[in-house]
C-alpha atoms as a PDB file:
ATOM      1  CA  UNK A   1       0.000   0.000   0.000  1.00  0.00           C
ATOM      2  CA  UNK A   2       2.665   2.256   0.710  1.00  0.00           C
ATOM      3  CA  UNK A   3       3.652   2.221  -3.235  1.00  0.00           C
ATOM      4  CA  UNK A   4       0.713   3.700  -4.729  1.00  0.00           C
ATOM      5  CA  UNK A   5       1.323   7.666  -3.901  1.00  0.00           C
ATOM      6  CA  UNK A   6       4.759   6.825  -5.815  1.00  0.00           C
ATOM      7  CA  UNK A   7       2.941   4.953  -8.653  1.00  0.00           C
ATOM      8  CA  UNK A   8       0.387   7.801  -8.776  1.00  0.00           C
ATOM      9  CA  UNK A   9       3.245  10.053  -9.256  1.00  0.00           C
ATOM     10  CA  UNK A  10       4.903   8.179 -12.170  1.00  0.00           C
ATOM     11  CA  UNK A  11       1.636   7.413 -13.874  1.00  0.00           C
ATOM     12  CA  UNK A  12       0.732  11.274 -14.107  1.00  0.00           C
ATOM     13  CA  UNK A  13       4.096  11.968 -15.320  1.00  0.00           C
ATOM     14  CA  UNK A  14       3.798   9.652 -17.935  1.00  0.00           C
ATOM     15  CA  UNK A  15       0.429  11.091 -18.863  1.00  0.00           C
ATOM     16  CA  UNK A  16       1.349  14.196 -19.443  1.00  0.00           C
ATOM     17  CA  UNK A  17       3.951  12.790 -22.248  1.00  0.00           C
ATOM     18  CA  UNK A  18       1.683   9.984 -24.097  1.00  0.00           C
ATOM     19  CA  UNK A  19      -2.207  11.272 -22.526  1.00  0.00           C
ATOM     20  CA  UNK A  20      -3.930   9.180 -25.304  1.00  0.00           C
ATOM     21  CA  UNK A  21      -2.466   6.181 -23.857  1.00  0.00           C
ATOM     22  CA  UNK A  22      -5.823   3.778 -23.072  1.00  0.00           C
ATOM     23  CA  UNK A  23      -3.551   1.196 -20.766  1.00  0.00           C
ATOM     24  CA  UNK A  24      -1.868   4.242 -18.695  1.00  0.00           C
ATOM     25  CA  UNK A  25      -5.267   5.562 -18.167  1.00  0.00           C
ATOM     26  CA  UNK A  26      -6.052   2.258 -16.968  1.00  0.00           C
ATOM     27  CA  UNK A  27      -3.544   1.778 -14.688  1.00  0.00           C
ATOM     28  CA  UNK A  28      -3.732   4.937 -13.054  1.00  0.00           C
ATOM     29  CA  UNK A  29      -7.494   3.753 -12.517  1.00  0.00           C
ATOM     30  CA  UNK A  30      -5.921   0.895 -10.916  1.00  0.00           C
ATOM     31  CA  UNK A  31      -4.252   2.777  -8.809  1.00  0.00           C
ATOM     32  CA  UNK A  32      -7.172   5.005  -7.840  1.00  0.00           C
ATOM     33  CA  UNK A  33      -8.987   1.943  -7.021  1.00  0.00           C
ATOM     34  CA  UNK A  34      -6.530   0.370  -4.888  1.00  0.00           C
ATOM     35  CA  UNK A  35      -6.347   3.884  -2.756  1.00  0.00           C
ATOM     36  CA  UNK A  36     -10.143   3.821  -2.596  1.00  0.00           C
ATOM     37  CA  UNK A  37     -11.079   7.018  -4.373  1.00  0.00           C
ATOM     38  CA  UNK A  38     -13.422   5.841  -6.557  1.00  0.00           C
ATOM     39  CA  UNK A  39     -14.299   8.899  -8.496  1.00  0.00           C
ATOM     40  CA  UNK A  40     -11.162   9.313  -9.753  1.00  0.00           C
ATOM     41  CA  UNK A  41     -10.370   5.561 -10.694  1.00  0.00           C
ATOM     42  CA  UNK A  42     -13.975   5.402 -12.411  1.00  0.00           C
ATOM     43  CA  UNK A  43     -12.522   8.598 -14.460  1.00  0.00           C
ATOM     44  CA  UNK A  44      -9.289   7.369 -15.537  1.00  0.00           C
ATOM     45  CA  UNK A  45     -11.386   3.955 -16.506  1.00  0.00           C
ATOM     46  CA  UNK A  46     -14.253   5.845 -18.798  1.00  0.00           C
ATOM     47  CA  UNK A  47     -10.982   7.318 -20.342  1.00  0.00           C
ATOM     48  CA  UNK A  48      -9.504   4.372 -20.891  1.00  0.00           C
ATOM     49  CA  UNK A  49     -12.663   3.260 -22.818  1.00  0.00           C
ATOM     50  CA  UNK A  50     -13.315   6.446 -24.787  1.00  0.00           C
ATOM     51  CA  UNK A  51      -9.596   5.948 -26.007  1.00  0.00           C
ATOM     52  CA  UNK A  52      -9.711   2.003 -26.786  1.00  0.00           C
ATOM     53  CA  UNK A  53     -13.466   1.060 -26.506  1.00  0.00           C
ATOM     54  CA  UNK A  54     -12.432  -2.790 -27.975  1.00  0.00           C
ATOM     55  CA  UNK A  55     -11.134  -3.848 -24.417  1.00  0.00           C
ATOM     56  CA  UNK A  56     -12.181  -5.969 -21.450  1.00  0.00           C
ATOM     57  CA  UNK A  57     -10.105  -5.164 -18.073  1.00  0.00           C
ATOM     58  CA  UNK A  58     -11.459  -1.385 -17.737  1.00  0.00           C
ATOM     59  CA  UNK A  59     -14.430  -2.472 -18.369  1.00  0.00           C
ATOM     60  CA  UNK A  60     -14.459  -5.062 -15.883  1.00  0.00           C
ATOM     61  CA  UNK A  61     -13.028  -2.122 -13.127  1.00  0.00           C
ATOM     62  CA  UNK A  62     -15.997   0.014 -13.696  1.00  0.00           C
ATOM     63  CA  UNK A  63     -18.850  -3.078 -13.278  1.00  0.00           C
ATOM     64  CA  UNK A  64     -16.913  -4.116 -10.133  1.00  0.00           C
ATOM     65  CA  UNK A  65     -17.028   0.183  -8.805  1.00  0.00           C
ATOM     66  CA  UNK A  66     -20.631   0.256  -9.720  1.00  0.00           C
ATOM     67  CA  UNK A  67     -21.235  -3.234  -8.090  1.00  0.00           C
ATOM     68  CA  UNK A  68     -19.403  -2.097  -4.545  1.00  0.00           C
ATOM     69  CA  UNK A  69     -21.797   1.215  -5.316  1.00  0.00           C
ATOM     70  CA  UNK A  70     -24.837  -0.853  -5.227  1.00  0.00           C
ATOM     71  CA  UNK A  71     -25.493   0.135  -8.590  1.00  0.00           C
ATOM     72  CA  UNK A  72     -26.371  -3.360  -9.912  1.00  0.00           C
ATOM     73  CA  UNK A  73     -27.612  -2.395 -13.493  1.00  0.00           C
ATOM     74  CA  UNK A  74     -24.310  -0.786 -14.175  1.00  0.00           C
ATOM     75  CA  UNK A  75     -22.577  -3.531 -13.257  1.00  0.00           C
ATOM     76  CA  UNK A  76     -24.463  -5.814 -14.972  1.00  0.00           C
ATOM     77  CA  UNK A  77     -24.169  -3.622 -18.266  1.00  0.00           C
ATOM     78  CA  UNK A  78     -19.887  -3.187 -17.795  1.00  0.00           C
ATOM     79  CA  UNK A  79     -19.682  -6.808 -16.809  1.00  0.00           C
ATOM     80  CA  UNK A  80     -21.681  -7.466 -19.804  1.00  0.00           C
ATOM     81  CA  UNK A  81     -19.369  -5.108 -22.113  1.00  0.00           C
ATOM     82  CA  UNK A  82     -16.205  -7.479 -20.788  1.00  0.00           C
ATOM     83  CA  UNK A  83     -18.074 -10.690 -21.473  1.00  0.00           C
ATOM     84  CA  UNK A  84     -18.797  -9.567 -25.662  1.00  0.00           C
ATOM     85  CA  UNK A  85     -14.608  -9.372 -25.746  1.00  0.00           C
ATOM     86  CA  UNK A  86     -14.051 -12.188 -23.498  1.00  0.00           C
ATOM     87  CA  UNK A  87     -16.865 -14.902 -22.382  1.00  0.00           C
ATOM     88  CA  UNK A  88     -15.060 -16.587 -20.368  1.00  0.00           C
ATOM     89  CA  UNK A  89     -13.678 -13.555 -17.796  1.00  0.00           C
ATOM     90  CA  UNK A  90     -14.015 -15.148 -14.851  1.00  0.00           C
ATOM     91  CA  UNK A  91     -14.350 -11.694 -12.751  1.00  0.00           C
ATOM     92  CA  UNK A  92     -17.159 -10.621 -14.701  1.00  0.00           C
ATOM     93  CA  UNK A  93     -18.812 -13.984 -14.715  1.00  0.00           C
ATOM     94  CA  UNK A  94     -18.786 -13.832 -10.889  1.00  0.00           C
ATOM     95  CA  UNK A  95     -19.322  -9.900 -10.876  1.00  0.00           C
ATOM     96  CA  UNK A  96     -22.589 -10.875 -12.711  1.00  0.00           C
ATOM     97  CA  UNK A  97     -24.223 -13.421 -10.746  1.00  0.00           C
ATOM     98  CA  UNK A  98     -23.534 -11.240  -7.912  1.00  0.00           C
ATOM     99  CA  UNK A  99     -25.538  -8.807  -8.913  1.00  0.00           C
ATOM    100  CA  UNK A 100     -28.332 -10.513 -10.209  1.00  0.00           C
ATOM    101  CA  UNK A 101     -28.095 -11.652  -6.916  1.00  0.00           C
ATOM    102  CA  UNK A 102     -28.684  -9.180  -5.205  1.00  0.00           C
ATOM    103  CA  UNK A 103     -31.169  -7.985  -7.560  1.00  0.00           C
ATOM    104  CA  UNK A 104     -33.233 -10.984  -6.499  1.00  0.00           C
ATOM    105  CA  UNK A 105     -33.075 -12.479  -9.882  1.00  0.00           C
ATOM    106  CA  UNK A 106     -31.797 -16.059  -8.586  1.00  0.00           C
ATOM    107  CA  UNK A 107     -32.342 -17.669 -11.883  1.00  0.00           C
ATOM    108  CA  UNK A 108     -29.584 -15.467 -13.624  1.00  0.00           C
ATOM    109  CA  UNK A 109     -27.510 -15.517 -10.462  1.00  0.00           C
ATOM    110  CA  UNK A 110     -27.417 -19.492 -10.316  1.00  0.00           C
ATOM    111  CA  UNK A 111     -26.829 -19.776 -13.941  1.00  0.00           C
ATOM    112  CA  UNK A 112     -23.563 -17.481 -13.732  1.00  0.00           C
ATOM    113  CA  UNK A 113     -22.429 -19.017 -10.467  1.00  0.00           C
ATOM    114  CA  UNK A 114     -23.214 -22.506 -10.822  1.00  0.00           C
ATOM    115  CA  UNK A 115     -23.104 -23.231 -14.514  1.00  0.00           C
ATOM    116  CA  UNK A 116     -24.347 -26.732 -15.643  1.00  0.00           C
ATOM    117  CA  UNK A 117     -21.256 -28.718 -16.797  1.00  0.00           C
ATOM    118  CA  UNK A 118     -21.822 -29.374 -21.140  1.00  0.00           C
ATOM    119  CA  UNK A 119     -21.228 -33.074 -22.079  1.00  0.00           C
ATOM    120  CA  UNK A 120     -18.473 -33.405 -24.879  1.00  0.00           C
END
């Protein structure tokens, strides 16, 4: 934990030379995230997006920020986003059933969590 004010640091630095850079954006969102203010890692992820929309990970970060907001629909739509780039993302897949689980819609939930093994 101690490493992310120095991380911050060298990610806005780097910004400020390449700021069209999706993955920096990214990171810095990671690093946002793992400090806890949301606001700014949710920034630095729609930035990420609106630079390289054909991605999964930022994606991912926003469903999992709007599922710890309680914002279930959100999540449901970013988790979905990761899923068309990668089905088998096995955050989102999880981020999903959570919150159709908590949106009471147990049908969806079990189907994400518990999947039905598919004979060869």
């Amino acid at each position: 934990m101690g490493q992310l004010e120095p991380a911050q640091e060298k990610m806005l630095a780097y910004l400020k030379l390449r700021p069209e850079d999706a993955g920096a954006h990214h990171g810095l969102g990671r690093v946002y995230q793992l400090g806890l203010p949301f606001d700014k890692a949710k920034a630095e992820f729609l930035r990420s997006v609106a630079l390289q929309p054909v991605q999964t990970e930022a994606y991912y970060e926003l469903g999992d920020i709007a599922l710890g907001e309680g914002d279930f629909s959100e999540a449901i739509a970013r988790f979905q986003k990761t899923l068309e780039r990668d089905p088998k993302h096995g955050g989102a897949l999880v981020g999903m059933g959570q919150a159709y689980f908590k949106e009471k819609d147990y049908a969806q939930a079990e189907a994400l969590l518990y999947p039905q093994p598919t004979t060869p």
